[in-house]
Protein backbone atom coordinates (compact mmCIF):
# COMPACT_ATOMS: atom_id res chain seq x y z
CA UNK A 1 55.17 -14.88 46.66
CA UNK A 2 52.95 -16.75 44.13
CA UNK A 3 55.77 -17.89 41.66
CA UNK A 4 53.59 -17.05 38.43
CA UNK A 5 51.27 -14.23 37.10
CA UNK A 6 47.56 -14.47 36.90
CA UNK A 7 47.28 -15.94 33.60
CA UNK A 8 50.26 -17.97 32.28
CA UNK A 9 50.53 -21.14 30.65
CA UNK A 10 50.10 -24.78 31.08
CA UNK A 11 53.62 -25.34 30.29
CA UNK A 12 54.61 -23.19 33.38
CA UNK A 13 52.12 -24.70 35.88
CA UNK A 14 53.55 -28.26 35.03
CA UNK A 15 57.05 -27.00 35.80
CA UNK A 16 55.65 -25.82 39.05
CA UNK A 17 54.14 -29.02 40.15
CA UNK A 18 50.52 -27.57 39.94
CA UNK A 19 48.10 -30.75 39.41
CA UNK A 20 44.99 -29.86 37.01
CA UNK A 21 41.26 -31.05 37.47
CA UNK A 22 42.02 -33.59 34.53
CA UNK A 23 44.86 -34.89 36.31
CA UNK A 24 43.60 -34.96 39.72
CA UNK A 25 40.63 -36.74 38.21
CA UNK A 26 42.20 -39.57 36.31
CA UNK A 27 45.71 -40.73 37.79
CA UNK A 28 44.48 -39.82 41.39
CA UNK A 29 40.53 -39.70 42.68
CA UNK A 30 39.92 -42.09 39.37
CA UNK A 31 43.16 -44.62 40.37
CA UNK A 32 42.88 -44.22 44.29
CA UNK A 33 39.26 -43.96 44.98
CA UNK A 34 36.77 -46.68 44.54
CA UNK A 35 33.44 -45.12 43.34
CA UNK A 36 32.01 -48.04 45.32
CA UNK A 37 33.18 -46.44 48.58
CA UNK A 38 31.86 -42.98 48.08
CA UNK A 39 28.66 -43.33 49.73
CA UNK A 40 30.52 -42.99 53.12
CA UNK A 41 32.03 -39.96 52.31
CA UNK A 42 29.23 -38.22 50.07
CA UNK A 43 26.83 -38.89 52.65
CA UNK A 44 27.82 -36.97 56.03
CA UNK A 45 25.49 -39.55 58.19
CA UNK A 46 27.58 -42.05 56.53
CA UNK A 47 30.49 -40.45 57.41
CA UNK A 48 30.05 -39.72 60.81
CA UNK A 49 28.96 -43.49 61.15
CA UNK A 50 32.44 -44.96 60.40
CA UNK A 51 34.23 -42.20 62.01
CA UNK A 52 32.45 -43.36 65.39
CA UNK A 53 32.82 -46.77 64.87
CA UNK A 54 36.73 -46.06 64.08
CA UNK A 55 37.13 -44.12 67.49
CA UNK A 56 37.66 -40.50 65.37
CA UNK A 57 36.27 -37.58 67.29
CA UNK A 58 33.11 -35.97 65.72
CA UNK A 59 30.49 -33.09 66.30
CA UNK A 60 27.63 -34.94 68.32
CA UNK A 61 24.60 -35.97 66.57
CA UNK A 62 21.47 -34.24 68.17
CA UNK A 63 19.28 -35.93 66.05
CA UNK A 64 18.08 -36.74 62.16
CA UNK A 65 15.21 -35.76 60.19
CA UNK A 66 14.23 -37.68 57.05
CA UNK A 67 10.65 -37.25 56.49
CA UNK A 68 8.73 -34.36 55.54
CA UNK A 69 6.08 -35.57 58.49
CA UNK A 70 8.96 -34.69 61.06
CA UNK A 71 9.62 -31.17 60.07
CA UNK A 72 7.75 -29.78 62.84
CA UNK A 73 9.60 -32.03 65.64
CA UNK A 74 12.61 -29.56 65.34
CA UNK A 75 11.48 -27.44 68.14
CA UNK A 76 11.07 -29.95 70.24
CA UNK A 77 14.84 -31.48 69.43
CA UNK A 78 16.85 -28.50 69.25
CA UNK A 79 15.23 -26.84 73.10
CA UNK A 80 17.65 -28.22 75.24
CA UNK A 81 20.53 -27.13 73.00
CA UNK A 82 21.50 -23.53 73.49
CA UNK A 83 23.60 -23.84 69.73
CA UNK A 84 22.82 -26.03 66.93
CA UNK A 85 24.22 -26.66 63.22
CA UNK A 86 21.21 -27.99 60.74
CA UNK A 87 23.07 -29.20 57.70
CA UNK A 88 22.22 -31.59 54.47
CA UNK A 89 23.82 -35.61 54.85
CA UNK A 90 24.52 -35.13 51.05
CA UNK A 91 25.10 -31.63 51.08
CA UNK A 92 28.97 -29.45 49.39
CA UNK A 93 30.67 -26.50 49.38
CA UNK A 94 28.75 -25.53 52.62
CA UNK A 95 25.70 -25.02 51.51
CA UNK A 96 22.52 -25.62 53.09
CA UNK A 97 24.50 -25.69 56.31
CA UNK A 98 22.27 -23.09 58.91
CA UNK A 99 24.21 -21.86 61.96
CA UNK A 100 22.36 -20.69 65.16
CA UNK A 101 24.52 -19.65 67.85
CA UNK A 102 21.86 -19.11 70.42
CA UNK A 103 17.70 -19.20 71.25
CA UNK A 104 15.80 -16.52 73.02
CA UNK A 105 11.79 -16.06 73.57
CA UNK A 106 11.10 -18.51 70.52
CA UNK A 107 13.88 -17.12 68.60
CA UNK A 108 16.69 -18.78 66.88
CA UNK A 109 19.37 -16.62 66.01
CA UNK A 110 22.38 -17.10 63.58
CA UNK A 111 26.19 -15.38 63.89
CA UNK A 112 25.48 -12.51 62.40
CA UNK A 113 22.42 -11.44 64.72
CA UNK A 114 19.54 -11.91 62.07
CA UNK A 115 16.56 -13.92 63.99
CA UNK A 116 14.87 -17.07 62.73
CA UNK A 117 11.64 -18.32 63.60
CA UNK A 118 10.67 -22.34 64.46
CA UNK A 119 8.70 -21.70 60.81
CA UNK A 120 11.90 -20.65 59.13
CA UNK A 121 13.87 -23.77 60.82
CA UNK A 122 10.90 -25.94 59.49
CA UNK A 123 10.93 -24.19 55.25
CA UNK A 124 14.65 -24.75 55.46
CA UNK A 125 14.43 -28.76 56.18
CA UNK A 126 12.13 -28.89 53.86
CA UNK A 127 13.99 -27.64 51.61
CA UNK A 128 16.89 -29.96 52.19
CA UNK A 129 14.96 -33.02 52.35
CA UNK A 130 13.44 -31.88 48.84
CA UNK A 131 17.25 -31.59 47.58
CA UNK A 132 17.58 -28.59 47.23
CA UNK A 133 21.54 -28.61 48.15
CA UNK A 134 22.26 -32.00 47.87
CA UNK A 135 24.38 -33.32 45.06
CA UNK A 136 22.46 -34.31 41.79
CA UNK A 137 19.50 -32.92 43.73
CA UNK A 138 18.54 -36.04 44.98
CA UNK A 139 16.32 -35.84 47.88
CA UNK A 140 18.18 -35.81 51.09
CA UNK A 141 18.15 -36.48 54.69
CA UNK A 142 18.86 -33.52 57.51
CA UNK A 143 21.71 -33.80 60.18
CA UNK A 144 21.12 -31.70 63.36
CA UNK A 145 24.51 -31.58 65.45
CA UNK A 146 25.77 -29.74 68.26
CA UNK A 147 27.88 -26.12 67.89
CA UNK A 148 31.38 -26.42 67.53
CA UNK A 149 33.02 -23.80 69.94
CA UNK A 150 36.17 -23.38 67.97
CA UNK A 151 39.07 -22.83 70.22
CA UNK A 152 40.08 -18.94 70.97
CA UNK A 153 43.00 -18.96 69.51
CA UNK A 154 41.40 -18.28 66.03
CA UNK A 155 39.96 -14.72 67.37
CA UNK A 156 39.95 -12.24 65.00
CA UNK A 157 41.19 -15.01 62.53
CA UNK A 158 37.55 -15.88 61.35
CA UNK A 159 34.26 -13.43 60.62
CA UNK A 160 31.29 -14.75 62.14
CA UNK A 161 31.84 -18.29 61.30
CA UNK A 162 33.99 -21.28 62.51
CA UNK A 163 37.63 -21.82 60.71
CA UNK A 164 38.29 -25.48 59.29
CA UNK A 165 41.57 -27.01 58.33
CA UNK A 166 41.54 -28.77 55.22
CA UNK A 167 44.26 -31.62 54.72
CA UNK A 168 44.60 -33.41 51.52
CA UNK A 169 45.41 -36.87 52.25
CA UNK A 170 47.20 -39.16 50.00
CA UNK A 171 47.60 -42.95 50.87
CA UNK A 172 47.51 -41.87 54.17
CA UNK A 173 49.95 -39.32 54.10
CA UNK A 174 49.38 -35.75 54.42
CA UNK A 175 50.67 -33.78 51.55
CA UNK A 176 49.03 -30.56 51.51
CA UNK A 177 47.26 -28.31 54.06
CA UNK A 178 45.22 -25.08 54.75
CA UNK A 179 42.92 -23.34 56.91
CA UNK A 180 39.64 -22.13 55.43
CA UNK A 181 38.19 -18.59 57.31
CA UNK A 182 35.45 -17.14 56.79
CA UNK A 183 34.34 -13.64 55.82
CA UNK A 184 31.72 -11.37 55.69
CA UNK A 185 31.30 -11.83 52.05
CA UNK A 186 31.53 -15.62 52.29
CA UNK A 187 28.56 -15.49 54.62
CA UNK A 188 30.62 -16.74 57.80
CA UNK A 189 31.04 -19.82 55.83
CA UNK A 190 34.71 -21.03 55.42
CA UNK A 191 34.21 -21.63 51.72
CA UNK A 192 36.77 -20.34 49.27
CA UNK A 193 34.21 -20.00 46.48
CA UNK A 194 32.00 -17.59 48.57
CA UNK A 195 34.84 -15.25 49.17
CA UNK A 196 36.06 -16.77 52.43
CA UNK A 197 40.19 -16.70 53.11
CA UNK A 198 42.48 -19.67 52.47
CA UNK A 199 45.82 -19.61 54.34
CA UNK A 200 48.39 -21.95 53.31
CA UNK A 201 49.71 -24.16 56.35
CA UNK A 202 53.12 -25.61 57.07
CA UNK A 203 52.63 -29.07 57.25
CA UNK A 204 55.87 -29.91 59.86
CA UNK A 205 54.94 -26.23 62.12
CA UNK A 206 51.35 -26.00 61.58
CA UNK A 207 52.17 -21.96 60.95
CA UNK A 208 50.68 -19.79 58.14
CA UNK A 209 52.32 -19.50 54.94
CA UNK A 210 50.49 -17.27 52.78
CA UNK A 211 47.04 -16.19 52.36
CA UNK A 212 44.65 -15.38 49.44
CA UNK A 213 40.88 -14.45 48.99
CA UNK A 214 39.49 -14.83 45.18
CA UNK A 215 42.77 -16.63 44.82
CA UNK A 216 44.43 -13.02 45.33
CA UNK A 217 47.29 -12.66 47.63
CA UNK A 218 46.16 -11.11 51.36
CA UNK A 219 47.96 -10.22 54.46
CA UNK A 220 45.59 -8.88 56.60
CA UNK A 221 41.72 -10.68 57.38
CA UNK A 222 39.41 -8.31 55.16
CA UNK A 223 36.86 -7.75 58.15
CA UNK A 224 39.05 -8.13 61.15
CA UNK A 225 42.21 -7.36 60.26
CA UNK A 226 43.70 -9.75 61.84
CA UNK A 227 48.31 -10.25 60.83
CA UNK A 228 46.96 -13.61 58.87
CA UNK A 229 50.85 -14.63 58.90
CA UNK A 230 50.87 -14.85 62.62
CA UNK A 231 48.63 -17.63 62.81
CA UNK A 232 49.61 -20.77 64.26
CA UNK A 233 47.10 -24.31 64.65
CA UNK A 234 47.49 -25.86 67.97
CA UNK A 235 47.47 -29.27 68.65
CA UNK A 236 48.93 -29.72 64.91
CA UNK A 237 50.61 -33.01 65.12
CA UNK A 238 47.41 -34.49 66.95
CA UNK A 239 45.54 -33.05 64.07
CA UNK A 240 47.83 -34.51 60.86
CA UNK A 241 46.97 -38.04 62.89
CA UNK A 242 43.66 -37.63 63.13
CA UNK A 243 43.53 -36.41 59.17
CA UNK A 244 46.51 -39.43 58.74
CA UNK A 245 43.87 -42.25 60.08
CA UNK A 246 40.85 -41.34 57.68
CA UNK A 247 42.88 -43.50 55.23
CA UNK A 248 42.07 -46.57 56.70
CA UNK A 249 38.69 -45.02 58.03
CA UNK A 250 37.45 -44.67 54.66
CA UNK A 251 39.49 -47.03 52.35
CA UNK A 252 39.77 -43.72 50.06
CA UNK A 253 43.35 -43.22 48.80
CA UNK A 254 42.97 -39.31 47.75
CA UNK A 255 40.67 -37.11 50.55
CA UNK A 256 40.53 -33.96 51.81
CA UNK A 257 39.45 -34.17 55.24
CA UNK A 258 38.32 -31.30 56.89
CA UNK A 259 39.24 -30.69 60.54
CA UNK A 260 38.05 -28.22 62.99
CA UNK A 261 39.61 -27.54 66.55
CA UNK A 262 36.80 -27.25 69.30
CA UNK A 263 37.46 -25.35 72.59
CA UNK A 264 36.78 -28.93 74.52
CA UNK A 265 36.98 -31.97 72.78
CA UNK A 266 40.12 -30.71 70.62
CA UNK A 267 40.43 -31.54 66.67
CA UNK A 268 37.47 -32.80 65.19
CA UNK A 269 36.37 -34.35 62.11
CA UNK A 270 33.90 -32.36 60.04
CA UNK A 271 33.66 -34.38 56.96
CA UNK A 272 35.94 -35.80 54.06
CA UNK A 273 35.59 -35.14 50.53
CA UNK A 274 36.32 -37.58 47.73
CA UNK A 275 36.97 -35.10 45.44
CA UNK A 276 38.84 -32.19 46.85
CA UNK A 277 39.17 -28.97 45.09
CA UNK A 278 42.43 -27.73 43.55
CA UNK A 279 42.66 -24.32 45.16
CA UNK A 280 44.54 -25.83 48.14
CA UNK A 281 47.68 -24.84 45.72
CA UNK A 282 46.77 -20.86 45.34
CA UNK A 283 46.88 -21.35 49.06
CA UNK A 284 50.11 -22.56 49.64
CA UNK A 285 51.88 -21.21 46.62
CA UNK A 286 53.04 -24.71 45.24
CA UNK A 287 51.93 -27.63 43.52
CA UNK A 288 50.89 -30.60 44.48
CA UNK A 289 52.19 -33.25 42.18
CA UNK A 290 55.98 -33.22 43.42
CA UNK A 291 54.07 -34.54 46.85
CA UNK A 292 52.12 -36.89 45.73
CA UNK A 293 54.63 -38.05 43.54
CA UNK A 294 57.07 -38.41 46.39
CA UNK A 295 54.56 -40.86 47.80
CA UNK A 296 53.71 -42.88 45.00
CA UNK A 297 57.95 -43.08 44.96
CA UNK A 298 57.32 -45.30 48.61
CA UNK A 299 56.02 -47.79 46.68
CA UNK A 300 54.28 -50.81 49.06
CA UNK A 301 56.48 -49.50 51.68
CA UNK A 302 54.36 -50.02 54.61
CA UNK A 303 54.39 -47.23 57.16
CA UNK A 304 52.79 -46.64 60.30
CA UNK A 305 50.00 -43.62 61.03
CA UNK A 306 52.92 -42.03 63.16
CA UNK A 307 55.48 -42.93 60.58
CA UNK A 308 53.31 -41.57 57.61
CA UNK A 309 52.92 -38.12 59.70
CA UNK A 310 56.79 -38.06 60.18
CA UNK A 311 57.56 -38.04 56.80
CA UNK A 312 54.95 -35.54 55.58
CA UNK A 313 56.45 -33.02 58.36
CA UNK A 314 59.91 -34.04 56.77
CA UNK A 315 59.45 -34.00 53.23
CA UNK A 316 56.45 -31.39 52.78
CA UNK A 317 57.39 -28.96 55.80
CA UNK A 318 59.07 -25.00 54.95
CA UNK A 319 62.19 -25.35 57.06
């Protein structure tokens, strides 16, 4: 159970560990993360990029569209590929992203069964390349990438959408995780902010803690009704190494990287944040500064990936 009420104060959140957005801002993204590096990490081309050349696992790129002349080319790129994801390379919080699961008789049709047309496709790059979801507005650039067939062990888990595993990251150890699901409300996007479910994740186990939607304790998945509390993330320790190695990846002391689990290829990486939200803590019902304390403690201590993982299952696990 959450350890406080819904509105207490500051004084009690410090005694819990909880790290504010001040906090988290100046002694750890401001201190770890060199603004010079964020371009790989705010940009998902970017991203992808250096997660390639590192040997990390990544949805495959069908293509990229950065003129407005090449809007009407997606037709043409997309027809061989049953599924498709169009998303912005600047894009957060999941939006702009435009899941079609499959095409029929000109067609394109997205998880919840609603039909778009190669017009509709076409208004919606536009609309990314004009900025409309990228940060600052700044015009943008449009990634087109294969479906991610997330494994069937999340059935009844996730509404319409696919689940992602967030892991904060800090000096290359893992300190804090959850699984984002999504919801009808949330739009079958697994964004917290749009209503979808967080479940707090054991970090040694990979098993559910707790859940909450609107930062309100949950048992049961508000569409499915899935037991929340019996999930379980396979392939967990491969997945804290993959999350483990975006330290070097990226040169970024504090990320969130955000994982998902395809049928196939295994965990992948979606994308890593420079700036990871705070609700990661509602999630798991503690705070995070006793973690990343704990590894600030290590000093220069140099550790290997496997090493790092070890002693985030140790230290950070519910035994």
């Amino acid at each position: 159970m959450w350890p406080f009420e819904k509105y207490t104060s500051p004084f009690k959140l410090a005694s819990l560990g909880i790290m504010g957005m001040n906090q988290r801002n100046v002694s750890y993204i401001g201190r770890y993360n060199p603004r010079s590096l964020y371009p790989l990490v705010d940009n998902k081309l970017k991203t992808k990029r250096i997660a390639v050349d590192a040997g990390v696992t990544v949805p495959k790129l069908i293509g990229t569209i950065q003129h407005q002349h090449e809007v009407n080319k997606i037709a043409a790129m997309v027809k061989d590929w049953p599924g498709f994801c169009i998303k912005p390379a600047r894009g957060s919080g999941g939006k702009g992203i435009l899941v079609i699961i499959r095409q029929e008789n000109g067609l394109y049709y997205k998880p919840n069964g609603s039909p778009c047309s190669a017009t509709d496709l076409e208004r919606h790059i536009s609309n990314i390349l004009a900025g409309l979801f990228s940060l600052g507005g700044k015009a943008d650039v449009v990634l087109v990438e294969d479906l991610i067939l997330f494994d069937d062990v999340f059935d009844g888990y996730s509404y319409e959408g696919v689940p992602d595993t967030r892991v904060i990251v800090f000096k290359g150890v893992p300190v804090m995780s959850m699984m984002r699901l999504s919801t009808a409300s949330s739009d079958g996007k697994a964004n917290l902010h749009q209503g979808a479910v967080g479940v707090g994740i054991c970090l040694r186990t990979g098993k559910a803690l707790r859940a909450v939607q609107f930062n309100t304790p949950m048992r049961y998945h508000p569409d499915t009704g899935r037991d929340l509390y019996e999930l379980q993330v396979p392939h967990w320790e491969k997945l804290l190494h993959l999350a483990s190695s975006c330290y070097e990846m990226s040169g970024l002391g504090y990320i969130g990287t955000d994982i998902v689990l395809d049928k196939k290829r295994g965990p992948m990486l979606l994308e890593l944040n420079a700036r990871p939200g705070l609700s990661i803590q509602i999630a798991n019902g503690a705070g995070l500064l006793p973690r990343v304390r704990a590894v600030e403690k290590l000093g220069h201590t140099k550790m290997s990936l496997p090493e790092r993982v070890e002693f985030a299952r140790e230290n950070f696990g519910v035994f």
